[in-house]
Protein backbone atom coordinates (compact mmCIF):
# COMPACT_ATOMS: atom_id res chain seq x y z
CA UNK A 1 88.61 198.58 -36.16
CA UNK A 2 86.83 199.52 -38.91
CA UNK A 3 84.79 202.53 -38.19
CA UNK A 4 83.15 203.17 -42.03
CA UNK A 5 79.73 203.66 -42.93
CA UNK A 6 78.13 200.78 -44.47
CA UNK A 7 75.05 199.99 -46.34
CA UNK A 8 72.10 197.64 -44.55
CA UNK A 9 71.63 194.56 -45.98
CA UNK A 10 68.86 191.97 -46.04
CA UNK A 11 69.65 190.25 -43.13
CA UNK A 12 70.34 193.91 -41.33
CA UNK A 13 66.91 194.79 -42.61
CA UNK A 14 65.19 191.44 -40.75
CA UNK A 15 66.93 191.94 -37.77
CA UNK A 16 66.09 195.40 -37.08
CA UNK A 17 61.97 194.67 -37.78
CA UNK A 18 62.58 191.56 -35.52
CA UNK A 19 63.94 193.98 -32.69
CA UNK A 20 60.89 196.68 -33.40
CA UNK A 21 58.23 193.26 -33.03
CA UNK A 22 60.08 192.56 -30.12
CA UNK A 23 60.44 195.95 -28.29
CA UNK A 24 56.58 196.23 -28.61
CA UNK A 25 56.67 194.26 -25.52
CA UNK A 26 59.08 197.07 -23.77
CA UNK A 27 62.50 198.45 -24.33
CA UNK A 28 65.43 196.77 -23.96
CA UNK A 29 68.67 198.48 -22.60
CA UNK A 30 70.43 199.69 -25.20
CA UNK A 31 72.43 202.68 -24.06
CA UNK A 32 76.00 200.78 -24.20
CA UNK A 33 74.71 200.23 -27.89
CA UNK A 34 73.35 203.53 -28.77
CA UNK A 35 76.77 204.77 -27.81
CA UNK A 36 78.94 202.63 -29.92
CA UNK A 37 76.67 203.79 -33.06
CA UNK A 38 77.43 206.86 -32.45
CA UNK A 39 80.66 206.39 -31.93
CA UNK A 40 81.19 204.75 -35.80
CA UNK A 41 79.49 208.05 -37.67
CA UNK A 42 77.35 205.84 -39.25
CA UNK A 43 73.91 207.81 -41.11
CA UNK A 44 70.47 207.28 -39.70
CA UNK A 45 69.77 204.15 -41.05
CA UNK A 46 73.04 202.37 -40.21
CA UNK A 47 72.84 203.49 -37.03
CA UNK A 48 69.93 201.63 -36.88
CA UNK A 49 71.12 198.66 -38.20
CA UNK A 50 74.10 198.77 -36.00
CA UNK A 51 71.71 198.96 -32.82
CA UNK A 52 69.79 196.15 -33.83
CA UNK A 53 72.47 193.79 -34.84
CA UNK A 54 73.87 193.94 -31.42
CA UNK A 55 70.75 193.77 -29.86
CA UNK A 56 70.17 191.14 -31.61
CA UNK A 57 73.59 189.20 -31.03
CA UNK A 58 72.56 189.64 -27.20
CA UNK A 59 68.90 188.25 -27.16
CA UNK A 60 70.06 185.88 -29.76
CA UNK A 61 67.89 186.86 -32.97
CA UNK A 62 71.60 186.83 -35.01
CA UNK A 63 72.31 183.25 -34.16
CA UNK A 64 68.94 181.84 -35.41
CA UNK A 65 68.85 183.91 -38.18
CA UNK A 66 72.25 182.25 -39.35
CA UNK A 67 70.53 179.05 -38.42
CA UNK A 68 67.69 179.88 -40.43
CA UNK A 69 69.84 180.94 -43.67
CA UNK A 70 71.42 177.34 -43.08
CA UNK A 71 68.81 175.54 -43.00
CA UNK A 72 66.81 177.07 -45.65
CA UNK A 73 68.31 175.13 -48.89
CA UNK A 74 67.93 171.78 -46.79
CA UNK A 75 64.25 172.88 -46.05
CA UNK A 76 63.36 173.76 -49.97
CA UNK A 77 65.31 170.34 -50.78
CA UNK A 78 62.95 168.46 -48.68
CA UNK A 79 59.72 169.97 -49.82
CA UNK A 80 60.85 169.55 -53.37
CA UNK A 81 61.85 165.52 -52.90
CA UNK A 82 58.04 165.27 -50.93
CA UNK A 83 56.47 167.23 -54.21
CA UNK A 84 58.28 164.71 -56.49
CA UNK A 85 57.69 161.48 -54.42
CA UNK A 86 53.74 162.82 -54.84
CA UNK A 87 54.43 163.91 -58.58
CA UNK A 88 55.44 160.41 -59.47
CA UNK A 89 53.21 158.45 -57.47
CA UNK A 90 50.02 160.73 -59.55
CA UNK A 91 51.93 159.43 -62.53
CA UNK A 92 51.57 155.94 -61.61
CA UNK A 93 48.19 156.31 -60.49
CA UNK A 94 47.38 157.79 -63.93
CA UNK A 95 49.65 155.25 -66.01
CA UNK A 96 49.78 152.05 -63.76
CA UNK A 97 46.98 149.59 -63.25
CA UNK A 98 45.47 147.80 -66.43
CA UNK A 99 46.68 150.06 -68.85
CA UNK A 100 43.50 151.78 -69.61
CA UNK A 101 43.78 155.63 -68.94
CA UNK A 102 40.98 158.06 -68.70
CA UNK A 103 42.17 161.03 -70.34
CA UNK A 104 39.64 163.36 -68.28
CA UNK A 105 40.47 162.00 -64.69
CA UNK A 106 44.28 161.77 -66.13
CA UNK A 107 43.22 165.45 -66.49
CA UNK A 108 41.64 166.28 -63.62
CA UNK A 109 43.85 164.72 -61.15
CA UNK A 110 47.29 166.10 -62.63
CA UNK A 111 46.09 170.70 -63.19
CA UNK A 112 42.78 170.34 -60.58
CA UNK A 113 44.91 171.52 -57.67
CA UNK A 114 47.55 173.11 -59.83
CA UNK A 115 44.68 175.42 -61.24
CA UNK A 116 43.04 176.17 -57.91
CA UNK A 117 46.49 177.56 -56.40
CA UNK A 118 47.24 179.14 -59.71
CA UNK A 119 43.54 180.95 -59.30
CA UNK A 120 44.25 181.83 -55.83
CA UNK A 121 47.47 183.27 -56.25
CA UNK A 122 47.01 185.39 -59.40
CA UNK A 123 43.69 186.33 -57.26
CA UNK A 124 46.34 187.58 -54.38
CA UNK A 125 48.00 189.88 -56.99
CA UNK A 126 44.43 191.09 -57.94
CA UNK A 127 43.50 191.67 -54.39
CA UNK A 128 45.73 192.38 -51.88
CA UNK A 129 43.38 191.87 -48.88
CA UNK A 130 44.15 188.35 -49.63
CA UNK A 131 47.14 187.27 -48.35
CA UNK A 132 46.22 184.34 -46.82
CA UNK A 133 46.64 182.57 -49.91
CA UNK A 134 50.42 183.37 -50.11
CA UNK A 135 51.12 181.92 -46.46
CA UNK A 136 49.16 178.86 -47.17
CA UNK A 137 51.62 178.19 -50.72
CA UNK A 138 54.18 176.16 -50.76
CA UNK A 139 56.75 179.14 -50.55
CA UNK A 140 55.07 180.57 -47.32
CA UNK A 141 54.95 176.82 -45.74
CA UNK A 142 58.43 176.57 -47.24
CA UNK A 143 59.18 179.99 -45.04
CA UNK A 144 56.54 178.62 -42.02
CA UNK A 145 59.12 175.22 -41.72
CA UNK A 146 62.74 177.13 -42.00
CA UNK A 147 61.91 179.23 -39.00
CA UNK A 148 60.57 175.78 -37.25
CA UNK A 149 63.47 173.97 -38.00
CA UNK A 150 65.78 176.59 -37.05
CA UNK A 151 64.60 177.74 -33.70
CA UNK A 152 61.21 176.13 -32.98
CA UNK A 153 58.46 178.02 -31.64
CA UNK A 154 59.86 178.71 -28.81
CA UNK A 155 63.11 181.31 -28.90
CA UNK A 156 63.13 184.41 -31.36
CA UNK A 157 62.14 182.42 -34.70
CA UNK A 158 58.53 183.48 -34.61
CA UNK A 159 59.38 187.24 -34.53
CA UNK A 160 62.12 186.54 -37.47
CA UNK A 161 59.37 184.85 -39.71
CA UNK A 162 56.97 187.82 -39.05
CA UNK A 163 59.35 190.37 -39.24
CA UNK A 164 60.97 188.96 -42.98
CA UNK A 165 56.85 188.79 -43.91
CA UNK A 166 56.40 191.96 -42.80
CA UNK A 167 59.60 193.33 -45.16
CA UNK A 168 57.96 191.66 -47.93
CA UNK A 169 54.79 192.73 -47.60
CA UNK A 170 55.74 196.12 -47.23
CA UNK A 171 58.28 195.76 -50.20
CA UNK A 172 55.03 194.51 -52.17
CA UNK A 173 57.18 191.39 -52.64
CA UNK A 174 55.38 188.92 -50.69
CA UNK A 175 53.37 187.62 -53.52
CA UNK A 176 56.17 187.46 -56.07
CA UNK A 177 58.55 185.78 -53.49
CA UNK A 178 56.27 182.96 -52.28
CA UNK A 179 55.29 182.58 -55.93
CA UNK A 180 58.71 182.25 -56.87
CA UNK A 181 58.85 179.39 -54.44
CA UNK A 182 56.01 178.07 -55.31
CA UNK A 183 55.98 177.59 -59.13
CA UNK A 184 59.30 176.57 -59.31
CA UNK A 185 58.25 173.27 -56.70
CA UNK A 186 55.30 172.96 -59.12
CA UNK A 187 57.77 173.20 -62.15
CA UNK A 188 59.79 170.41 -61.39
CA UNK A 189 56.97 168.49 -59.97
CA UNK A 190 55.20 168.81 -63.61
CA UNK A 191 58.46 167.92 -65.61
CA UNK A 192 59.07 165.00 -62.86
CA UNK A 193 55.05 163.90 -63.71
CA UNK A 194 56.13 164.40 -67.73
CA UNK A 195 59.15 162.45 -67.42
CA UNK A 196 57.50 159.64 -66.32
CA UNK A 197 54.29 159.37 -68.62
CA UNK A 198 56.48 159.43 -71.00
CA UNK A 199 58.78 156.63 -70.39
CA UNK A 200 55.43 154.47 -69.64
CA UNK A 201 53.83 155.63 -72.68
CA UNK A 202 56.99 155.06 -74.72
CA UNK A 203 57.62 151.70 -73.42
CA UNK A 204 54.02 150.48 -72.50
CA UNK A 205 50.87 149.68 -74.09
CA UNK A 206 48.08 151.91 -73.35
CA UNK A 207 44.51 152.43 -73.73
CA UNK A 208 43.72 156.13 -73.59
CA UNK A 209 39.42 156.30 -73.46
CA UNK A 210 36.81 158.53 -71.38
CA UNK A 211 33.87 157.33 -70.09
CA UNK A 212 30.75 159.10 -68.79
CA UNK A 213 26.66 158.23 -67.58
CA UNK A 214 24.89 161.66 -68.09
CA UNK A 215 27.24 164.10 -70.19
CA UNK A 216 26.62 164.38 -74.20
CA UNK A 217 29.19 162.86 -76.19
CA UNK A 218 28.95 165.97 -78.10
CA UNK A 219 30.48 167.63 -75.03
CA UNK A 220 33.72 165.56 -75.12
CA UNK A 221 34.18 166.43 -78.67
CA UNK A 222 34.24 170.20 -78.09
CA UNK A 223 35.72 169.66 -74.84
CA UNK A 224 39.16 167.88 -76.54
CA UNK A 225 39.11 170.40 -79.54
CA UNK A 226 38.69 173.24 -77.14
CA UNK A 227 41.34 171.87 -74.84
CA UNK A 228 43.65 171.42 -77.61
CA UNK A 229 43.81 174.02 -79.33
CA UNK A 230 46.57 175.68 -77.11
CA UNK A 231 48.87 172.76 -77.22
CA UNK A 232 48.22 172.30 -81.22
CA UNK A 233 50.05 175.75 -81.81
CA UNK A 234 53.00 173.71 -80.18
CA UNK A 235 52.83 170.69 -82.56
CA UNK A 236 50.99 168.17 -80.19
CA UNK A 237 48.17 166.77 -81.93
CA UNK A 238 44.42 167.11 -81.27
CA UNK A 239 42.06 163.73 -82.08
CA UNK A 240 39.36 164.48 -84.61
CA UNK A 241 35.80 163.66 -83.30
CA UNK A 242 35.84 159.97 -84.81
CA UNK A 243 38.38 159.36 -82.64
CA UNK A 244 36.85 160.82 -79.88
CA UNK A 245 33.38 159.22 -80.17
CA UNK A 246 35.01 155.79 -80.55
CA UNK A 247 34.88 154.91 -77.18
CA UNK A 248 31.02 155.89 -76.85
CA UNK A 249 30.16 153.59 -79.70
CA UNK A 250 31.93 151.01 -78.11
CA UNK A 251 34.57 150.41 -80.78
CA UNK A 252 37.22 151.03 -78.73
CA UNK A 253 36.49 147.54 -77.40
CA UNK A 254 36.63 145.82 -80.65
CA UNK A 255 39.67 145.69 -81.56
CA UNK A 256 39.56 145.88 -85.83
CA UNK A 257 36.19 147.45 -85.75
CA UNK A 258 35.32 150.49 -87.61
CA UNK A 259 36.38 153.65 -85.86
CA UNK A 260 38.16 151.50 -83.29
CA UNK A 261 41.20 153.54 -82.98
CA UNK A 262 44.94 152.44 -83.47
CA UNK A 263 48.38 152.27 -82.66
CA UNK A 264 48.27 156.10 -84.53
CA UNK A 265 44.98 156.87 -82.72
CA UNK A 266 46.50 155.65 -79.07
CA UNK A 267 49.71 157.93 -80.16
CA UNK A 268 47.16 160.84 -80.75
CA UNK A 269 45.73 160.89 -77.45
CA UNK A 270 48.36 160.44 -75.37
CA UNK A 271 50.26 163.53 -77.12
CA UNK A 272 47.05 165.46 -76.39
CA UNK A 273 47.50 164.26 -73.38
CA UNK A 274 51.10 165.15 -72.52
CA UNK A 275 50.47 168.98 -74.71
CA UNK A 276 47.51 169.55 -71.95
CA UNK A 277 50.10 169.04 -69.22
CA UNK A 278 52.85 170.90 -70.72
CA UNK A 279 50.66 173.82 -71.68
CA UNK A 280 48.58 174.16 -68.80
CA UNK A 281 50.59 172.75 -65.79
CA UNK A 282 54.46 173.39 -66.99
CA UNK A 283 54.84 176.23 -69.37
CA UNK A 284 52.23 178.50 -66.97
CA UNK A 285 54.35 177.38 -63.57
CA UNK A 286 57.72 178.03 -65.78
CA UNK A 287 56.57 181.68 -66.64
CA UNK A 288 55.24 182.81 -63.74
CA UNK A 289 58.29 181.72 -61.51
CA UNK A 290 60.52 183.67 -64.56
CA UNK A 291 58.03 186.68 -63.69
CA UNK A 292 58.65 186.55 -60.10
CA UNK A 293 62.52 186.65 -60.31
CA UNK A 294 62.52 189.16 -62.60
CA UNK A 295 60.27 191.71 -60.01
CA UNK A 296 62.42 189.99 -57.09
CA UNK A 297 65.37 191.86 -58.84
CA UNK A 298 63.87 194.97 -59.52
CA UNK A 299 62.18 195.45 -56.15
CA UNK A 300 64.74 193.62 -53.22
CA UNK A 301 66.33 197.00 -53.01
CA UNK A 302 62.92 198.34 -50.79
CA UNK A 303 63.22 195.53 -48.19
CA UNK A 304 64.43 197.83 -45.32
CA UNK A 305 62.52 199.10 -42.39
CA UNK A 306 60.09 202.43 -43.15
CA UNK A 307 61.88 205.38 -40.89
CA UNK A 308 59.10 207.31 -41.10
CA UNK A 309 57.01 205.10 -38.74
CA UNK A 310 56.94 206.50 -34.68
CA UNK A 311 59.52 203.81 -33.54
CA UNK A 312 62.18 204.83 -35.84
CA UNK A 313 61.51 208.54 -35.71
CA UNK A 314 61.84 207.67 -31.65
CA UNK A 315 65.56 205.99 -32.36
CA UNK A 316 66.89 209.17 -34.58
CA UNK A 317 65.45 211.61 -32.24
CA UNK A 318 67.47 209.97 -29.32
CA UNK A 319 70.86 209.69 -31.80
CA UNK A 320 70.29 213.21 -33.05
CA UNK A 321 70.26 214.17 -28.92
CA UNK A 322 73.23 212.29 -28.27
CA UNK A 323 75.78 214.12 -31.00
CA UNK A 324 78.44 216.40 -29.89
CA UNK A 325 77.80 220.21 -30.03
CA UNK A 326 79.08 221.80 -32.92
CA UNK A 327 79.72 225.37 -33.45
CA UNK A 328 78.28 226.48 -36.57
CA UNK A 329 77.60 230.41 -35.83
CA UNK A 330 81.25 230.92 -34.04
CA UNK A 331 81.37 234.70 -32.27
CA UNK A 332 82.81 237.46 -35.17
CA UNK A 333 85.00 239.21 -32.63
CA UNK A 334 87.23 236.13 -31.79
CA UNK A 335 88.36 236.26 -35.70
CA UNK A 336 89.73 240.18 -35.50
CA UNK A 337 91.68 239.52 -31.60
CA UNK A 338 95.07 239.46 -32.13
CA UNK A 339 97.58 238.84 -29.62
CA UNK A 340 99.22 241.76 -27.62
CA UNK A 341 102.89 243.62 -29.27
CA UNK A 342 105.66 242.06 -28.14
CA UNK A 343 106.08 244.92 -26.19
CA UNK A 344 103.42 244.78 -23.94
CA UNK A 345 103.66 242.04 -21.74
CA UNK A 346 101.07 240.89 -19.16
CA UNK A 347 103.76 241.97 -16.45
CA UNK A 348 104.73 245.33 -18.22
CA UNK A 349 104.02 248.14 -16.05
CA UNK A 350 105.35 251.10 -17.61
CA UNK A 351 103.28 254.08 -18.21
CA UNK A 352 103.25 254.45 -22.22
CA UNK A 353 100.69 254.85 -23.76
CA UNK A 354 97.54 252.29 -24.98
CA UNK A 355 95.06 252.90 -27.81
CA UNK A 356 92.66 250.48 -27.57
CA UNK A 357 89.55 250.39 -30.21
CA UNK A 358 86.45 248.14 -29.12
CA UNK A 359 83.49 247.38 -30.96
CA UNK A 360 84.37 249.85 -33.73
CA UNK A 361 82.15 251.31 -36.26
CA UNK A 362 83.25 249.42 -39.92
CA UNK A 363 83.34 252.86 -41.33
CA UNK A 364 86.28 254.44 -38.35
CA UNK A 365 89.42 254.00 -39.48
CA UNK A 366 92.02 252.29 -37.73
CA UNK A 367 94.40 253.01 -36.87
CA UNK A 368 93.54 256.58 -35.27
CA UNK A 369 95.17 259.39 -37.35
CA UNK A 370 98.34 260.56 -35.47
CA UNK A 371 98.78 258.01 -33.11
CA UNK A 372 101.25 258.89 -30.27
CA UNK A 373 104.22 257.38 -31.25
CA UNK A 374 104.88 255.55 -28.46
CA UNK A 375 101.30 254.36 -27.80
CA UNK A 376 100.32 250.51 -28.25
CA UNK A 377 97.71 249.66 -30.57
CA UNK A 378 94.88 247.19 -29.61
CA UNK A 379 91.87 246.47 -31.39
């Protein structure tokens, strides 16, 4: 058996907060336990570990964990194939119908809720009292539905899902982890949406317009150069403000009229169209989900359990208690015994002679000057 010390690992680190959740509620007997980590010299912390890995085998925390780390993939799969199903059925919505597109609802309906999560999560980083808005993302519903899946709410999954939040939180990871999550669903939702605008666009004929009842044309036209300017440092082009007043002047519905725009106009707005997306919706999702890996990296290594706190303190006090006793100060006389001459047996009984010297001044000399010659020394 293999008795070595060994470092905790991740899953070590969420079963031994899942124990500490669960012990709140009262002990559990754990003094067959205690002794075998002991037993396999293992530091503080792996002692620990050990303890709460076969606690946990016992209540059965291990086995939904490994359920949990099974199902996980299948669980991200899913809520990626629902974010695409919704991706693409936006992109119809923007590109089916009669052809005409409204470039600011087009707008709208594609970044609006992109933007507010965006807002609420880099408002999360900003203030950390605000962690709701990690657990409602899609990586802390993606977290929320593993520990569903693999134990219900019923069993030990509930104290598993708190316990890996609480790691995370404590880590300062939870924000960077369910980020990671999230922009990377809202990546490939975005280049799902992209994909197929542009095969409509490429292979369909569209009107691309706006309409409005109250707002200033003027405000479209600083609205598109505005909006555009970000994507133009990319290549996509931004309509000039003929092109955007066409529609208001109505000829956008005369076809050959002046300022009635063409196949070239048409092509102008929808790469406006498709730069907004990929500027504001893709590249921002992309980076921050690049960001969040990168500080995943650098940080995992502080998701373990904090010994300072008064339960762990309790569990190395009681280890500490049950080591053997070790000698460390051993008595200075036993060093200088040595055994009796060889000619002074326990059963001698003749009368020579003993000198014996006991607890002797360093600075006496031994042995005695002029010893009798017959006379055993014994110090």
């Amino acid at each position: 058996m293999n008795t070595a010390p060994r470092e905790p690992d991740l899953s070590d680190a969420v079963l031994t907060e899942a124990v500490r959740l669960i012990e709140q509620a009262g002990p559990l007997d754990d003094a067959a336990v205690m002794r075998a980590a002991v037993i396999r010299g293992d530091d503080g912390a792996g002692r620990i570990a050990r303890r709460a890995c076969a606690l946990g085998q016992r209540i059965g925390l291990e086995s939904e964990l490994a359920r949990a780390r099974h199902w996980a993939p299948w669980v991200g799969l899913a809520l990626v194939l629902a974010i695409v199903v919704a991706g693409l059925a936006l992109a119809g919505n923007v590109v089916g119908g009669e052809r005409r597109i409204n470039v600011v609802v087009a707008l709208v309906s594609l970044l609006g809720l992109h933007l507010l999560t965006l807002l609420l999560w880099l408002a999360g980083l900003l203030l950390p009292s605000l962690t709701s808005s990690f657990s409602a993302s899609l990586g802390g519903l993606w977290l929320a539905l593993t520990a569903r899946v693999a134990g219900g709410g019923r069993g030990q999954a509930p104290a598993l899902l708190r316990a890996a939040t609480h790691l995370l939180a404590r880590a300062r990871l939870l924000p960077w982890a369910f980020g990671f999550v999230s922009h990377a669903i809202w990546s490939l939702s975005f280049g799902v949406v992209l994909g197929a605008m542009l095969f409509a666009l490429a292979f369909r004929s569209y009107t691309l317009s706006w309409e409005t009842t109250i707002l200033d044309p003027g405000f479209f036209v600083q609205g598109v150069r505005v909006l555009g300017w970000a994507p133009s440092r990319l290549g996509f082009p931004v309509p000039d403000a003929a092109a955007v007043l066409a529609p208001w002047s109505g000829a956008a519905n005369v076809p050959g009229a002046p300022g009635a725009p063409g196949a070239a106009g048409q092509r102008t707005w929808a790469l406006w169209l498709t730069g907004c997306i990929v500027v504001y919706g893709l590249l921002p999702r992309l980076l921050f989900a690049l960001v969040s890996a990168a500080v995943w990296r650098r940080r995992r290594g502080a998701l373990r359990p904090d010994l300072a706190e008064p339960y762990y303190r309790k569990l190395l006090a009681r280890f500490e208690a049950m080591e053997p006793t070790i000698i460390v100060d051993a008595d200075p006389g036993m060093a200088s015994c040595r055994p009796a001459p060889d000619g002074l047996a326990a059963a001698d009984t003749t009368e020579a002679p003993v000198v014996v010297g006991f607890e002797l001044p360093p600075e006496w000399p031994w042995p005695p000057t002029a010893p009798p010659a017959s006379a055993h020394l014994v110090r």
